[in-house]
Structures are given as structure tokens and as C-alpha cells.
PDB file of N, CA and C in Angstrom:
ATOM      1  N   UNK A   1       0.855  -1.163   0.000  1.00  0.00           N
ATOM      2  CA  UNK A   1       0.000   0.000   0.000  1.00  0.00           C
ATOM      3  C   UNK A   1       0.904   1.230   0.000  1.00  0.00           C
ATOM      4  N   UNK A   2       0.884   2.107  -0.693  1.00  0.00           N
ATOM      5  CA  UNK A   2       1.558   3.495  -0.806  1.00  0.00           C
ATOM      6  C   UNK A   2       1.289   4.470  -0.031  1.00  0.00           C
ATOM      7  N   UNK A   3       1.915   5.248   0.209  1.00  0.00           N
ATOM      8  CA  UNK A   3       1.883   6.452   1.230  1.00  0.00           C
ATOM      9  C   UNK A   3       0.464   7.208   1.194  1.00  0.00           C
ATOM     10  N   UNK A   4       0.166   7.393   0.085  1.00  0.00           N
ATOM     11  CA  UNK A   4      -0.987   8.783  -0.238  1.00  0.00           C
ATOM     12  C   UNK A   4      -2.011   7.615  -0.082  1.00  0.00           C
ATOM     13  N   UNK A   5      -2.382   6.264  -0.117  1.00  0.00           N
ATOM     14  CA  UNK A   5      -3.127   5.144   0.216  1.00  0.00           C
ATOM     15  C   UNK A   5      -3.160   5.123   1.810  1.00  0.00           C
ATOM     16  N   UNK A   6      -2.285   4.795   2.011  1.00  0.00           N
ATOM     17  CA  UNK A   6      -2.584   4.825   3.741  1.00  0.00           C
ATOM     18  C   UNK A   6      -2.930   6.446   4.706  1.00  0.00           C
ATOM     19  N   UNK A   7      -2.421   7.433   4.021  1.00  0.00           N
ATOM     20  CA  UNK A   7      -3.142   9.070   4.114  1.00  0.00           C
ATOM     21  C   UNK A   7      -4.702   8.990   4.257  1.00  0.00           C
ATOM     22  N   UNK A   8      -4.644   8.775   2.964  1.00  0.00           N
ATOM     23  CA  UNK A   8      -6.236   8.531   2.434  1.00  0.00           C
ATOM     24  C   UNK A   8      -7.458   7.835   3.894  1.00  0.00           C
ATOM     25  N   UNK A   9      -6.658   6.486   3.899  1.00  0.00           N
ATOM     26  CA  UNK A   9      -7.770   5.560   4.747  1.00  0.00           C
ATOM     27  C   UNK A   9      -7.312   5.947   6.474  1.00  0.00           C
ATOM     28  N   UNK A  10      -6.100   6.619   6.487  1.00  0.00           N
ATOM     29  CA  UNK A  10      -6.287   7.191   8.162  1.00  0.00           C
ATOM     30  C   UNK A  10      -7.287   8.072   8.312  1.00  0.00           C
ATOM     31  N   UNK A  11      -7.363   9.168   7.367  1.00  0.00           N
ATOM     32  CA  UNK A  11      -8.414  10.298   7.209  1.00  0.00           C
ATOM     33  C   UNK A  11      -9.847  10.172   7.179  1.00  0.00           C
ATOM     34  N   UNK A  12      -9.576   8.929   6.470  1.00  0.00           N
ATOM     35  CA  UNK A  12     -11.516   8.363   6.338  1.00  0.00           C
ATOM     36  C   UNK A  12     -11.688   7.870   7.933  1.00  0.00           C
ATOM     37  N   UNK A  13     -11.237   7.021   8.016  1.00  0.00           N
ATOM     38  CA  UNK A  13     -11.071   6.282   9.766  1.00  0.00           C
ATOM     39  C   UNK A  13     -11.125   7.230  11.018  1.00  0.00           C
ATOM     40  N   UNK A  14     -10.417   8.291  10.715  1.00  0.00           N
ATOM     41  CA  UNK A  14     -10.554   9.252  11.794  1.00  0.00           C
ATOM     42  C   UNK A  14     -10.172   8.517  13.103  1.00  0.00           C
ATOM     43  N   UNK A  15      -9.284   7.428  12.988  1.00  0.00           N
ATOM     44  CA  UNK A  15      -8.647   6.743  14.169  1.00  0.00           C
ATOM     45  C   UNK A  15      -7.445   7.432  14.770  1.00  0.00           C
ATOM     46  N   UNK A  16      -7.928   8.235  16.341  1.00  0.00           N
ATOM     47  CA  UNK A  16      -6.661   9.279  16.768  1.00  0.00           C
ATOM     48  C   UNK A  16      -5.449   7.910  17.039  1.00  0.00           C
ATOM     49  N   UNK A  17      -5.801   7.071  17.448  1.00  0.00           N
ATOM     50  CA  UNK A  17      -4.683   6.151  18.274  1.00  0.00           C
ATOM     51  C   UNK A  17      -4.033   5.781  16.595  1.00  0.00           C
ATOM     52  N   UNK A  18      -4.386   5.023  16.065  1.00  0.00           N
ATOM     53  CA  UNK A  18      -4.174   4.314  14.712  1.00  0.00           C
ATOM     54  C   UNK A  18      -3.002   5.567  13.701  1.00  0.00           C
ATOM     55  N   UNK A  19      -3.895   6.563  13.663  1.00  0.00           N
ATOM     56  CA  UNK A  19      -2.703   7.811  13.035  1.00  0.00           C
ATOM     57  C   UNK A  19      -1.867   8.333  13.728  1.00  0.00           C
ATOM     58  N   UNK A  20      -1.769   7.911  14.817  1.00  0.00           N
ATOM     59  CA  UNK A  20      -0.456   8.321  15.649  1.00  0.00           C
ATOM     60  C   UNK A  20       0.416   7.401  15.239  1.00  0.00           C
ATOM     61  N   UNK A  21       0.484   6.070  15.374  1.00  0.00           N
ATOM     62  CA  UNK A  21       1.328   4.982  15.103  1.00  0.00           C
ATOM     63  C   UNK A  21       1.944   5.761  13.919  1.00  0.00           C
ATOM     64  N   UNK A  22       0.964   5.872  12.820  1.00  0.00           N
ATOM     65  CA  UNK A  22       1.096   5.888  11.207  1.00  0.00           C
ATOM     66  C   UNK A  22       1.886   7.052  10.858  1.00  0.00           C
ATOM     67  N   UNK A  23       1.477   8.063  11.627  1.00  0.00           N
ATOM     68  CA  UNK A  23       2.336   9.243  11.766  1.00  0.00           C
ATOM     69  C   UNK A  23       3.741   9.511  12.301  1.00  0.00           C
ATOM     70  N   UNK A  24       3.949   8.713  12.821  1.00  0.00           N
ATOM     71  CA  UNK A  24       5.237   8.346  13.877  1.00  0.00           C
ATOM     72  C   UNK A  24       6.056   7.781  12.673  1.00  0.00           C
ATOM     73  N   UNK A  25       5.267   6.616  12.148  1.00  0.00           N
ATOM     74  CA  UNK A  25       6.480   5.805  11.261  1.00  0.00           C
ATOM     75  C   UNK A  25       6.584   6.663  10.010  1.00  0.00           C
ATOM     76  N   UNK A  26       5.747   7.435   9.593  1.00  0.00           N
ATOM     77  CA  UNK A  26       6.077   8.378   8.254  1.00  0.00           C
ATOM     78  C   UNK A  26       6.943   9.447   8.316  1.00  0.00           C
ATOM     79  N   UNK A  27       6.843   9.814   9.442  1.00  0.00           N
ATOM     80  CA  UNK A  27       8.004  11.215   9.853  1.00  0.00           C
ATOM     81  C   UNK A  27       9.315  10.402  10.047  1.00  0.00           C
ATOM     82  N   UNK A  28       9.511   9.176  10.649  1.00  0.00           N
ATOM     83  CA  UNK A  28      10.306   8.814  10.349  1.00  0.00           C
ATOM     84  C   UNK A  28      11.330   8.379   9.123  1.00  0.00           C
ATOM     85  N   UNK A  29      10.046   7.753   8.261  1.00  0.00           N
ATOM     86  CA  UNK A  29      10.387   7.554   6.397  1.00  0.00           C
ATOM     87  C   UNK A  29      11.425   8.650   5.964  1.00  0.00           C
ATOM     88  N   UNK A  30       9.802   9.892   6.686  1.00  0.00           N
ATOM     89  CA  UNK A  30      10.896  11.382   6.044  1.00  0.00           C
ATOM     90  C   UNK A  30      11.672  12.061   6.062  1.00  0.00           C
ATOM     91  N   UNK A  31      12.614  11.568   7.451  1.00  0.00           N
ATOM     92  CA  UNK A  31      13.482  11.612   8.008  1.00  0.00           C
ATOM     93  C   UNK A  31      14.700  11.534   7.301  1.00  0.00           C
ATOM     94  N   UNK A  32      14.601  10.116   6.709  1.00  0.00           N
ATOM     95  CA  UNK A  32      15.401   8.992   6.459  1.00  0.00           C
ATOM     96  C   UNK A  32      15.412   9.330   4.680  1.00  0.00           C
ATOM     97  N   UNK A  33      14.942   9.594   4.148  1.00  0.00           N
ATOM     98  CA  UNK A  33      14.641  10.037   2.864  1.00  0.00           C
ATOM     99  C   UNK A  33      14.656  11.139   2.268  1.00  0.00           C
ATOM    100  N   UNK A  34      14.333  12.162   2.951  1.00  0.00           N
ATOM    101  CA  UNK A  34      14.064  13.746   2.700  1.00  0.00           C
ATOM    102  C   UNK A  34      14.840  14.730   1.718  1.00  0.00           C
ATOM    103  N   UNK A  35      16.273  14.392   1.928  1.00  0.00           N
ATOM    104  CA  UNK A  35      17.580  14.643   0.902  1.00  0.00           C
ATOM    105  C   UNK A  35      18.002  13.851  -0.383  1.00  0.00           C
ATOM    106  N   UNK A  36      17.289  12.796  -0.611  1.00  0.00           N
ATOM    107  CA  UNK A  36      17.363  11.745  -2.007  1.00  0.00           C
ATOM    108  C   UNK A  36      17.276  12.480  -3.072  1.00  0.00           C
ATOM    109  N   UNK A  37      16.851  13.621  -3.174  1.00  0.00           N
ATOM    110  CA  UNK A  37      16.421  14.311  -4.778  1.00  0.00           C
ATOM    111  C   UNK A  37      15.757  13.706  -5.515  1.00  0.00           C
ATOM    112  N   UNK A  38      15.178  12.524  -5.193  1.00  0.00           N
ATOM    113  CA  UNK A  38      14.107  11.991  -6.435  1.00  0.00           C
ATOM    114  C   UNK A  38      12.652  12.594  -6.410  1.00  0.00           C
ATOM    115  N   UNK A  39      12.245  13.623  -5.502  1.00  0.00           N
ATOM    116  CA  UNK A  39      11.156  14.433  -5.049  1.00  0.00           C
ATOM    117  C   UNK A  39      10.008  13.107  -3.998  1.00  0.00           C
ATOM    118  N   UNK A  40      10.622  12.333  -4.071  1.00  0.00           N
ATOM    119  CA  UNK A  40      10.201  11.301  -2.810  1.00  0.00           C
ATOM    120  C   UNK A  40       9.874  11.649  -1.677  1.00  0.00           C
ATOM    121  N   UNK A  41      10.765  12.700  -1.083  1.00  0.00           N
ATOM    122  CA  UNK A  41      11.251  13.091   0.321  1.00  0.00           C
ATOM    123  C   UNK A  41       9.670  14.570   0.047  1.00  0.00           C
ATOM    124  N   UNK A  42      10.062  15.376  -1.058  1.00  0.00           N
ATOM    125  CA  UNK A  42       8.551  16.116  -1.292  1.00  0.00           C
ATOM    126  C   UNK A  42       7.284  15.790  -1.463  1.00  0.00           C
ATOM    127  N   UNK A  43       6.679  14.125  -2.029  1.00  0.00           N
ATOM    128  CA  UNK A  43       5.987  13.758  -1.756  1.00  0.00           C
ATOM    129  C   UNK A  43       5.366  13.620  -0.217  1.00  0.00           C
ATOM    130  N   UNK A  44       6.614  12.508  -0.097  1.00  0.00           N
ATOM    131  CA  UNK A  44       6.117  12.401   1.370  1.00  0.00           C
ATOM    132  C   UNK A  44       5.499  13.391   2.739  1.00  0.00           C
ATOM    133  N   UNK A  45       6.317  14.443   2.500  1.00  0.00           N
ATOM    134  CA  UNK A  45       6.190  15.750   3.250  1.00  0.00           C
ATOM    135  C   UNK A  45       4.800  15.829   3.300  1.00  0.00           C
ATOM    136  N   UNK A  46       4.373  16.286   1.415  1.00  0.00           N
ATOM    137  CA  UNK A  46       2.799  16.731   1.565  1.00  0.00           C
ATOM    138  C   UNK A  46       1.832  15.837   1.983  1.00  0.00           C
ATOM    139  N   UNK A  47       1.854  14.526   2.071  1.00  0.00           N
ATOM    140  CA  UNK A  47       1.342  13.651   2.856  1.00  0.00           C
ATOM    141  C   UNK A  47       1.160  13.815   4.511  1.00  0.00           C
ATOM    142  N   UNK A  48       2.280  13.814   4.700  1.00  0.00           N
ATOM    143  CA  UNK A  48       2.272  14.117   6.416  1.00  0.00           C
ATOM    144  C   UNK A  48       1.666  15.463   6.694  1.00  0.00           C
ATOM    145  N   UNK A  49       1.628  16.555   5.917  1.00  0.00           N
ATOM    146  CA  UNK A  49       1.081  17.578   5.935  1.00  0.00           C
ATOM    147  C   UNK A  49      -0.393  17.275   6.092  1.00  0.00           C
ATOM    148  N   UNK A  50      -0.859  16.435   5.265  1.00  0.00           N
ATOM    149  CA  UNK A  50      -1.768  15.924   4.832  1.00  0.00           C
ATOM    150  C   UNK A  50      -2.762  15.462   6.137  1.00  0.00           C
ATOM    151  N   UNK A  51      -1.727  14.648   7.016  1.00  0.00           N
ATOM    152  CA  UNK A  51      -2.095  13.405   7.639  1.00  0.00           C
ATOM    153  C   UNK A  51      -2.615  14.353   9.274  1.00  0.00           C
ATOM    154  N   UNK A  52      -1.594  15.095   9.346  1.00  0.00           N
ATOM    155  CA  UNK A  52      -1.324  16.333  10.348  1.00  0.00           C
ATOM    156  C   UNK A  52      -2.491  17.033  10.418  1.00  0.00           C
ATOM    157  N   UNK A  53      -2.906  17.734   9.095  1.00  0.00           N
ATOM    158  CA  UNK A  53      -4.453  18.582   9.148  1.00  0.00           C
ATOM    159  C   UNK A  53      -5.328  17.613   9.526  1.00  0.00           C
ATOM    160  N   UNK A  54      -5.468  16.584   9.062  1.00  0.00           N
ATOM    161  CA  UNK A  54      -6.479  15.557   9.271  1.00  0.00           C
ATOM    162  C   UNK A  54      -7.022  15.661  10.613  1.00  0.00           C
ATOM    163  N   UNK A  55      -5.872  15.782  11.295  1.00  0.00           N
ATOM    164  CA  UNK A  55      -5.958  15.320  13.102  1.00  0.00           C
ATOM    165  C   UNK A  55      -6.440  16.787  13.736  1.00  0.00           C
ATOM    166  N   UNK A  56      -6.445  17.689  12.772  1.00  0.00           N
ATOM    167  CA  UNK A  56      -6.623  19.216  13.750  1.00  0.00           C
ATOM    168  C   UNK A  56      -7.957  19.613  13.846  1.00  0.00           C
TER     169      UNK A  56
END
């Protein structure tokens, strides 16, 4: 399942406990990735951006 896939179904779910996990391990991804230059590390970002509003 892909990043903007699992975004997607935390948001529908509206599970606070469940997107914490999910959120934890993606900031981590982006961590770990962020400087690659393949715009991977910019994907990901707007996702977590993504994932972040969700919860506000």
C-alpha cells in the first residue's frame, strides 16, 4: 500500500490512536529520505502535511 493510500484511509477512519502509530512511522520515512532528490522526500512531506491537518 503506498503512502498517499494509507493518508487517504487514516483520514476516512478518523482513528486518533491508529494515526499516531502511522504518523510516527512516516516522519520517520521522512526523516530517512528527505535529501534523495528523487522528489520522494517532497511527496512524502505533503502527505504528512496531509495526515497532520487531518488530526486538527
Amino acid at each position: 500500500m503506498g503512502n498517499s493510500a494509507i493518508v487517504k484511509k487514516l483520514s476516512a477512519q478518523a482513528d486518533p490512536e491508529l494515526t499516531a502509530t502511522w504518523l510516527h512511522r512516516l516522519e520517520k520515512e521522512y526523516q530517512r529520505v528527505a535529501n534523495t532528490g528523487w522528489g520522494y522526500g517532497d511527496e512524502l512531506g505533503g502527505y504528512l502535511e496531509d495526515l497532520r491537518s487531518s488530526q486538527a
